[in-house]
N, C-alpha and C. Protein backbone atom coordinates (compact mmCIF):
# COMPACT_ATOMS: atom_id res chain seq x y z
N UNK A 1 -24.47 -34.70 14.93
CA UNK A 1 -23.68 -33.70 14.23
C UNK A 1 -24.55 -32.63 13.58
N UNK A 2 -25.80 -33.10 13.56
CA UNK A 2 -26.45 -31.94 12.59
C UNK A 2 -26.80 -31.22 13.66
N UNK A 3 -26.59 -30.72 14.56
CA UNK A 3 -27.71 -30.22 16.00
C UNK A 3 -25.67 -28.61 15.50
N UNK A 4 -24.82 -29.37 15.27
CA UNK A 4 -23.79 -28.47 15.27
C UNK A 4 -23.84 -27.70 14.20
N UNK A 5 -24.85 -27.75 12.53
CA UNK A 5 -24.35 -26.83 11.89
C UNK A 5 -25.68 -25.68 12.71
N UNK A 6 -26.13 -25.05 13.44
CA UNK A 6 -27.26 -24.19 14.38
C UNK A 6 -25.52 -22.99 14.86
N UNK A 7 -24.35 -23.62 14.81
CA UNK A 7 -23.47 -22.58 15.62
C UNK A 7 -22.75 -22.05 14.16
N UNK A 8 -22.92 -22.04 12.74
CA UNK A 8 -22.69 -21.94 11.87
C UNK A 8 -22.51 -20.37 12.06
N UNK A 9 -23.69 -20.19 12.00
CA UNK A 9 -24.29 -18.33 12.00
C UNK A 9 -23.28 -18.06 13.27
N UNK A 10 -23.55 -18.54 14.40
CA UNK A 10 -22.54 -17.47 15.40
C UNK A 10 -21.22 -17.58 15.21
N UNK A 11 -20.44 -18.55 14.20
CA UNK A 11 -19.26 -18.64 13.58
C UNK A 11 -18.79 -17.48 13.03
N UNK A 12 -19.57 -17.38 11.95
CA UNK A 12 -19.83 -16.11 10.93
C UNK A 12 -19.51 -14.90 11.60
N UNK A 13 -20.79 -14.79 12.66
CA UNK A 13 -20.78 -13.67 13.50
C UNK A 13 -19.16 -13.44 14.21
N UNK A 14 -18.65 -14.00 14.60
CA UNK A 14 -17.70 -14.23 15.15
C UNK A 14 -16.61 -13.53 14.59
N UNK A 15 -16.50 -14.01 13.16
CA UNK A 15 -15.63 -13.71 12.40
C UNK A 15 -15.30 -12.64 11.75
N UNK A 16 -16.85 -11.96 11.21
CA UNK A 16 -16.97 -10.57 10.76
C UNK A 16 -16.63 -9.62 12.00
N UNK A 17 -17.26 -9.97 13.20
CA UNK A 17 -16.72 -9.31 14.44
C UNK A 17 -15.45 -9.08 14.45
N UNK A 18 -14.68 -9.96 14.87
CA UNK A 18 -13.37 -9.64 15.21
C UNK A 18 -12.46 -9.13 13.71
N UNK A 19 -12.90 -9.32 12.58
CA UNK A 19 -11.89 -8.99 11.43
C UNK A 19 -12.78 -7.39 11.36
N UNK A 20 -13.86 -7.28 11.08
CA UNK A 20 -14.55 -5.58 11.03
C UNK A 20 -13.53 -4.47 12.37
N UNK A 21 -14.20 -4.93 13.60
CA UNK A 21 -13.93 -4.12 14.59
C UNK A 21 -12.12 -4.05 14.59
N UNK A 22 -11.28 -4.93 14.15
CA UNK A 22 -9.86 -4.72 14.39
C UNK A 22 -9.94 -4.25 12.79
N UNK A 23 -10.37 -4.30 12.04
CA UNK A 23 -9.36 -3.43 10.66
C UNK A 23 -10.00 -1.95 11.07
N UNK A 24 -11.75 -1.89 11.28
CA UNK A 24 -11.87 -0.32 11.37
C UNK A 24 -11.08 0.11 12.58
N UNK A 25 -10.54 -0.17 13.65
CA UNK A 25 -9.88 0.43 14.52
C UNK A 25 -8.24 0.95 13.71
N UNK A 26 -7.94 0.43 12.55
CA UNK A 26 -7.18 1.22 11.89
C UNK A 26 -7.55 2.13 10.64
N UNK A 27 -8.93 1.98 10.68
CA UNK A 27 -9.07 3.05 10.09
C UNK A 27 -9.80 4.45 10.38
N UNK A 28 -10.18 4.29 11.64
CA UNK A 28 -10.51 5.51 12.86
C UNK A 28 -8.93 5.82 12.64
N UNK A 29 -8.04 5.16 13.15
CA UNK A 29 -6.98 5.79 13.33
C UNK A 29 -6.60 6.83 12.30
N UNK A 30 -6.64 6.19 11.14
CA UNK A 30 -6.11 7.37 9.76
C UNK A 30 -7.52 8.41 9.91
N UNK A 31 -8.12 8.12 9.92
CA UNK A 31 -9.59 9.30 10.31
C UNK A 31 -9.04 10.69 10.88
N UNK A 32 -8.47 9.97 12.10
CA UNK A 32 -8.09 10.82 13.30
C UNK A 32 -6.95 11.50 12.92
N UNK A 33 -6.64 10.97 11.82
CA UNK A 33 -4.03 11.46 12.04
C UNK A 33 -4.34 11.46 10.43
N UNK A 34 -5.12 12.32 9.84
CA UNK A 34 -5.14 11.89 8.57
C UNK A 34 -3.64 12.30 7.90
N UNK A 35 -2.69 13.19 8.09
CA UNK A 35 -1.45 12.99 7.82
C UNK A 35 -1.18 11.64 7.45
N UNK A 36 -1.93 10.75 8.08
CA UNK A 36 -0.92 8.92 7.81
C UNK A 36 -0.68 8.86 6.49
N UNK A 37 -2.30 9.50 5.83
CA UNK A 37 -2.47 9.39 4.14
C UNK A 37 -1.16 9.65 3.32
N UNK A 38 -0.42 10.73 3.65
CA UNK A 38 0.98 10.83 3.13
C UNK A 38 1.65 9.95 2.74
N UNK A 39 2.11 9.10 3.79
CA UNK A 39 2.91 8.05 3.32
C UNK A 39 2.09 7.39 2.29
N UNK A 40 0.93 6.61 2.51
CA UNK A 40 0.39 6.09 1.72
C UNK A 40 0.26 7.04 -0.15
N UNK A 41 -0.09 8.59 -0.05
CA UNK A 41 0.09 8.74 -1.55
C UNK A 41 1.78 8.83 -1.90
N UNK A 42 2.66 9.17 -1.12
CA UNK A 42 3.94 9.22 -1.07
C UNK A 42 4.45 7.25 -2.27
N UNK A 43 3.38 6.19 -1.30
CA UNK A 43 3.78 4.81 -1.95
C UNK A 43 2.69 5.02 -3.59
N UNK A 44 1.84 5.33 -3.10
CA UNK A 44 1.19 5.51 -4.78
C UNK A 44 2.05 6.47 -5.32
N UNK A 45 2.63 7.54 -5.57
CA UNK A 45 3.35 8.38 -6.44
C UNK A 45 4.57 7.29 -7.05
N UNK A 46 5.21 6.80 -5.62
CA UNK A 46 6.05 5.90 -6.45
C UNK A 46 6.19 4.55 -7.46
N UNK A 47 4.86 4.24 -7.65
CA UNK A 47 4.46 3.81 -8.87
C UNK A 47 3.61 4.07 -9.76
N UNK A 48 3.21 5.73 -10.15
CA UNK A 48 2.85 6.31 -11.34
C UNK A 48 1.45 5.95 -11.03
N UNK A 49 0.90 5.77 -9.87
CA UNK A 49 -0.72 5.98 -9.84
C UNK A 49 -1.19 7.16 -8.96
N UNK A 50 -2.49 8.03 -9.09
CA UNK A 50 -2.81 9.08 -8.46
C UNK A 50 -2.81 8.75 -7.13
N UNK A 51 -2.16 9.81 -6.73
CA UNK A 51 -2.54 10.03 -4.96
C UNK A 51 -3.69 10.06 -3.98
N UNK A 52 -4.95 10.19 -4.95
CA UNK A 52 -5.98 10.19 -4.50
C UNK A 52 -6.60 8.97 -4.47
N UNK A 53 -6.12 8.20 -4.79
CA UNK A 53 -6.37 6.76 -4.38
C UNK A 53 -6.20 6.45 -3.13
N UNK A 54 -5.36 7.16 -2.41
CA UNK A 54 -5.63 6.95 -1.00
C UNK A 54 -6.26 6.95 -0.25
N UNK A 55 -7.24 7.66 -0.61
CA UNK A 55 -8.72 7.57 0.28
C UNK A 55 -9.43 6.54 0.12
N UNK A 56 -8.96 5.68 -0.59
CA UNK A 56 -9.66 4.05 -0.99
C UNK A 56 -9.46 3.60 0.49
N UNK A 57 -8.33 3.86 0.79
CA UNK A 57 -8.34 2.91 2.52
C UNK A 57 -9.52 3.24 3.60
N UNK A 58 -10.17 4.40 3.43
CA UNK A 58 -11.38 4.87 4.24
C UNK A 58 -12.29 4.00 3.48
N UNK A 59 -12.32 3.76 1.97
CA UNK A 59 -13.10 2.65 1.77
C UNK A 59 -12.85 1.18 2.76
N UNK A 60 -11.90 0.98 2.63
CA UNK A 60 -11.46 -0.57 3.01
C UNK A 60 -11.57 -0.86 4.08
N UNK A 61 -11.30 0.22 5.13
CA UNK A 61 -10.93 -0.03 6.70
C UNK A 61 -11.80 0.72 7.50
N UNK A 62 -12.91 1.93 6.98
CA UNK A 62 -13.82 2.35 7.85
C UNK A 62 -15.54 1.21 7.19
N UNK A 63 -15.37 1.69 5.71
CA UNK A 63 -16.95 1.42 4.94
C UNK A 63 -17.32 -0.36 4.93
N UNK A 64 -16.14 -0.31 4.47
CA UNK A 64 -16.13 -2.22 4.46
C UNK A 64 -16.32 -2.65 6.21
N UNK A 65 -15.76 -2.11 6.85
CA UNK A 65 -15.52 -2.84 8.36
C UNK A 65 -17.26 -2.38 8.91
N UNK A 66 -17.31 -1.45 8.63
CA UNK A 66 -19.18 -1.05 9.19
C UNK A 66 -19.79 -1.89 8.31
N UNK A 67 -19.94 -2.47 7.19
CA UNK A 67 -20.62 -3.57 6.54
C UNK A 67 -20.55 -4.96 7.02
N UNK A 68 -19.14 -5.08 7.37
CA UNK A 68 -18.94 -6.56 7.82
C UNK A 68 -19.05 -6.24 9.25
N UNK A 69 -19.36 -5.50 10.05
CA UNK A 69 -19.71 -5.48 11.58
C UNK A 69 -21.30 -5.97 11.79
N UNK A 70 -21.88 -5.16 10.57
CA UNK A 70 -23.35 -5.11 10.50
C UNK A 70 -24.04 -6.05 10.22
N UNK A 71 -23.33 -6.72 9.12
CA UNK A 71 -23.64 -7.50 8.57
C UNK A 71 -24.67 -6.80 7.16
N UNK A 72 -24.76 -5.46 6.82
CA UNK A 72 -24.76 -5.52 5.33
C UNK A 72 -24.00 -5.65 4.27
N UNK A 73 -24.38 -6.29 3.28
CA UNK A 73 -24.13 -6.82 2.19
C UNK A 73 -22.41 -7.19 2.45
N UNK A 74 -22.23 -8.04 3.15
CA UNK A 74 -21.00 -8.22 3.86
C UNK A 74 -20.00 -9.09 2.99
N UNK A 75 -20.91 -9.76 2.15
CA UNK A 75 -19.86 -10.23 1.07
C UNK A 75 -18.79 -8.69 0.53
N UNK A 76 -19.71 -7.59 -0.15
CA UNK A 76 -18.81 -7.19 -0.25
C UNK A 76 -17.75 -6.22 0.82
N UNK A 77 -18.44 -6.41 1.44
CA UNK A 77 -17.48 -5.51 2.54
C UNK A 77 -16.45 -6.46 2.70
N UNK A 78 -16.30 -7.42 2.67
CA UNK A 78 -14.89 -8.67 2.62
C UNK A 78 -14.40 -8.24 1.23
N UNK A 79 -14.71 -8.22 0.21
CA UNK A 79 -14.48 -8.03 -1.28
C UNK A 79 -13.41 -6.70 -0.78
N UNK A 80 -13.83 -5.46 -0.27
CA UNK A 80 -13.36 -4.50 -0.07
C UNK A 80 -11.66 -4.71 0.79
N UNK A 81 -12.44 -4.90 1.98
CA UNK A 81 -11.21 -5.55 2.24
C UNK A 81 -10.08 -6.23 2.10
N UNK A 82 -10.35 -7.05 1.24
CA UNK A 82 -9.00 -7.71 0.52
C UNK A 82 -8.63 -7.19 -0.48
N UNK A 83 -8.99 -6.48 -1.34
CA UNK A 83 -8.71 -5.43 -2.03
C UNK A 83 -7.75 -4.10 -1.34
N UNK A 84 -7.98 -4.14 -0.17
CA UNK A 84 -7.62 -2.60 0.32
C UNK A 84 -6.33 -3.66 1.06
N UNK A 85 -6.21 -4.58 1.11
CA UNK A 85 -5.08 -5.70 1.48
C UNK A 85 -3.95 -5.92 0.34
N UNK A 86 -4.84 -5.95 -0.62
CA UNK A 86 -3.65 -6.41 -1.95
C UNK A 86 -3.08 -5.45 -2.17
N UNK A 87 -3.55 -4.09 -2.16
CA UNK A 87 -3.09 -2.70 -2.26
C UNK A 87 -2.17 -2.86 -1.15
N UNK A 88 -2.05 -2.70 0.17
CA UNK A 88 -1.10 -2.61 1.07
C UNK A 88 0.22 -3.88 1.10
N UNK A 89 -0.07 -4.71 1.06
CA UNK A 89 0.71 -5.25 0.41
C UNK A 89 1.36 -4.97 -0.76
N UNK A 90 0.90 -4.68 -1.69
CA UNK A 90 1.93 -4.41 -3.21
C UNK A 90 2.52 -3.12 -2.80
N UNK A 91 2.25 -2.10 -1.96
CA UNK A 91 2.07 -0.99 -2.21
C UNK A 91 3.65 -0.92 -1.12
N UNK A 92 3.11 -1.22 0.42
CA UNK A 92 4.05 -0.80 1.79
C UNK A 92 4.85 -2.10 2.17
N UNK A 93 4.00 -3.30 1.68
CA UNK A 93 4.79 -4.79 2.39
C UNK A 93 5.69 -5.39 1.71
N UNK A 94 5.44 -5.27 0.33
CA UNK A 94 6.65 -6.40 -0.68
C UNK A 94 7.34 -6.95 0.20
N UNK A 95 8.27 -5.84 0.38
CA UNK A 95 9.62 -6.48 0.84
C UNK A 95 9.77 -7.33 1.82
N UNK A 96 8.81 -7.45 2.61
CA UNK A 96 8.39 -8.57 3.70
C UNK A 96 7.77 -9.80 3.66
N UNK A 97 7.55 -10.08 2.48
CA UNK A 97 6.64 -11.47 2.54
C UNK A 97 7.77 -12.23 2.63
N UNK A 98 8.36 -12.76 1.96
CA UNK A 98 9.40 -13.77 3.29
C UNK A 98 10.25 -13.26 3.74
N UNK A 99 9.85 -12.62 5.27
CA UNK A 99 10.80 -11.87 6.28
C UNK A 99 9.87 -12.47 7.80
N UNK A 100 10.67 -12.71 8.49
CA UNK A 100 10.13 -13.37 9.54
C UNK A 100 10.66 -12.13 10.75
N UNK A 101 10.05 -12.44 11.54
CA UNK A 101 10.11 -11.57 13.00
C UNK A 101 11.21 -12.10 13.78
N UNK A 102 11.87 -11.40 14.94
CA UNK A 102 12.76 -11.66 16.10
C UNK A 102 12.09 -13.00 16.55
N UNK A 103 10.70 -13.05 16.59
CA UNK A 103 10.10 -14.28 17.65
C UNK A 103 9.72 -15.56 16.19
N UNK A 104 10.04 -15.00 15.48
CA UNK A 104 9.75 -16.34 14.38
C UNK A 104 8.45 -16.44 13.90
N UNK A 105 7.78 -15.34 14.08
CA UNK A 105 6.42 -15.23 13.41
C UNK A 105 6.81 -14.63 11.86
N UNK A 106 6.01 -14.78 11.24
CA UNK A 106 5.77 -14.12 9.94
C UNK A 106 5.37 -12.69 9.84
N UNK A 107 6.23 -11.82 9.13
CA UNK A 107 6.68 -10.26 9.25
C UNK A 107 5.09 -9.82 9.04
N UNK A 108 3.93 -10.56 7.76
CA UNK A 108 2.83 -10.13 8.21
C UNK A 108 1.95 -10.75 7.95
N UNK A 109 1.94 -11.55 9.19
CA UNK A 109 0.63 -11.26 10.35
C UNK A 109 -0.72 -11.40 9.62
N UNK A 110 -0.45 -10.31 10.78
CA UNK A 110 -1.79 -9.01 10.82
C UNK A 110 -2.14 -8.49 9.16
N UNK A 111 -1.36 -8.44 8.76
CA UNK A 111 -1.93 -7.96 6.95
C UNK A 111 -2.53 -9.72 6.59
N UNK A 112 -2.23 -10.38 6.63
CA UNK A 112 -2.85 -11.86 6.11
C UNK A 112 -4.02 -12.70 7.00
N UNK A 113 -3.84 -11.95 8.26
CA UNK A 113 -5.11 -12.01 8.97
C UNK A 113 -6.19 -11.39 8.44
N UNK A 114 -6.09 -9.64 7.97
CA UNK A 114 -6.94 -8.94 7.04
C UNK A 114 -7.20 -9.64 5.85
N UNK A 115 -6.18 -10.03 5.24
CA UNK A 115 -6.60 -10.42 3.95
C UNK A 115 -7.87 -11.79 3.66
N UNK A 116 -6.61 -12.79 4.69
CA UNK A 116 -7.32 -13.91 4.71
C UNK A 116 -8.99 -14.15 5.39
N UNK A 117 -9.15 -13.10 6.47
CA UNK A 117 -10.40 -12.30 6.50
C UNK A 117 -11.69 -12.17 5.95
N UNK A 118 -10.93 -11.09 5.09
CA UNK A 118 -11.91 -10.48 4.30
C UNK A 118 -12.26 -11.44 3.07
N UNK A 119 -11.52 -12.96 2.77
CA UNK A 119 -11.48 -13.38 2.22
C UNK A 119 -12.45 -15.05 2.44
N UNK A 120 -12.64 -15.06 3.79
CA UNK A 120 -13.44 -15.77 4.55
C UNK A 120 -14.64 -15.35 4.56
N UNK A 121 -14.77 -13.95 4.53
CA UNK A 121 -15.84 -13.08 4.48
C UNK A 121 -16.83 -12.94 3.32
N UNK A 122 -16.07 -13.51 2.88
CA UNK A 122 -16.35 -12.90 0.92
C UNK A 122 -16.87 -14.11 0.60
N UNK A 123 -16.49 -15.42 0.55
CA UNK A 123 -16.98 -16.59 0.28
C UNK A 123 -18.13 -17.61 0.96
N UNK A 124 -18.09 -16.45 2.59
CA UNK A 124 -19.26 -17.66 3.77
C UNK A 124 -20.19 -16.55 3.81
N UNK A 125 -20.45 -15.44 3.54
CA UNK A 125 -21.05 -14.51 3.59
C UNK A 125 -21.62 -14.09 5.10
N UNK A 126 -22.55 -13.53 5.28
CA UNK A 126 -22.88 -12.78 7.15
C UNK A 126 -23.29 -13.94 7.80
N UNK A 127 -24.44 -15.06 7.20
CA UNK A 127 -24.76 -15.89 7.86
C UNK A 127 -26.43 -15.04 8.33
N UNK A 128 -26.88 -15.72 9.22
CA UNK A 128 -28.41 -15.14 9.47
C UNK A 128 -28.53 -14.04 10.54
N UNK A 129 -27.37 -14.39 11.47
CA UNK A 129 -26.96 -13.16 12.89
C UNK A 129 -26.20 -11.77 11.52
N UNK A 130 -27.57 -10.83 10.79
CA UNK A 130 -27.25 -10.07 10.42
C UNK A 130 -27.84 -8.89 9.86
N UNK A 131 -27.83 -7.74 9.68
CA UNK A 131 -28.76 -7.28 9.53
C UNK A 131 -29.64 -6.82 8.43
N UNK A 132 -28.42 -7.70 7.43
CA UNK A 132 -28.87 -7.96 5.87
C UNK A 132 -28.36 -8.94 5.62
N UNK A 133 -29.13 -10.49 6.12
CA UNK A 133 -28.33 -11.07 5.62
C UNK A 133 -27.92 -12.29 4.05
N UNK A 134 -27.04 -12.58 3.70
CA UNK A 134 -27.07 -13.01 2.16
C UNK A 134 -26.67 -14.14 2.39
């Protein structure tokens, strides 16, 4: 069994991979269509916080996802991420946490994949496959 913790690190790797490269692919997207930002200060206005907080998601979903791809300081680039999660959630999802899908999945997903993520991320840190690693 000990010959198995050696796949530890490509675990890691694994993980920052696929949670980095799928959250920054939504945040190229707002990059690209920055209009999206609207809605998003449109949900901050409606609870009495500045609109310019919206650019926190270019924190969360471009800066954090190039940290946890890279593997610098990737704890916090998970930190970021679930942060830029709790925000979307409080902010666009409420009303969905117990709302289930046509196929019987859970309405979200993909937001608790991010969260839970960046939250995996945050506590196992990059591992040694990194290019800073902690």
């Amino acid at each position: 069994m000990r010959h198995l913790s050696r796949f530890d690190d490509l675990g890691k790797l694994i993980v920052r991979l696929m949670a980095g490269v799928l959250i920054l692919l939504h945040g190229v997207h707002k990059i690209l269509n920055p209009g999206s930002l609207d809605f998003i200060r449109n949900l901050l206005g409606a609870i009495s916080l500045p609109a310019a907080l919206a650019y926190g998601v270019y924190l969360g979903e471009v800066v954090a996802a190039i940290m946890v791809i890279l593997g610098i300081y990737s704890r916090i680039g998970g930190l970021l991420i679930v942060g830029n999660m709790l925000f979307a959630l409080v902010l666009a999802h409420r009303a969905e946490i117990f709302t289930l899908t046509d196929t019987g999945g859970w309405a979200l997903e993909l937001q608790a994949f991010f969260l839970f993520s960046g939250l995996a991320i945050l506590l196992l840190g990059s591992g040694r496959l990194a290019l800073k690693p902690d």
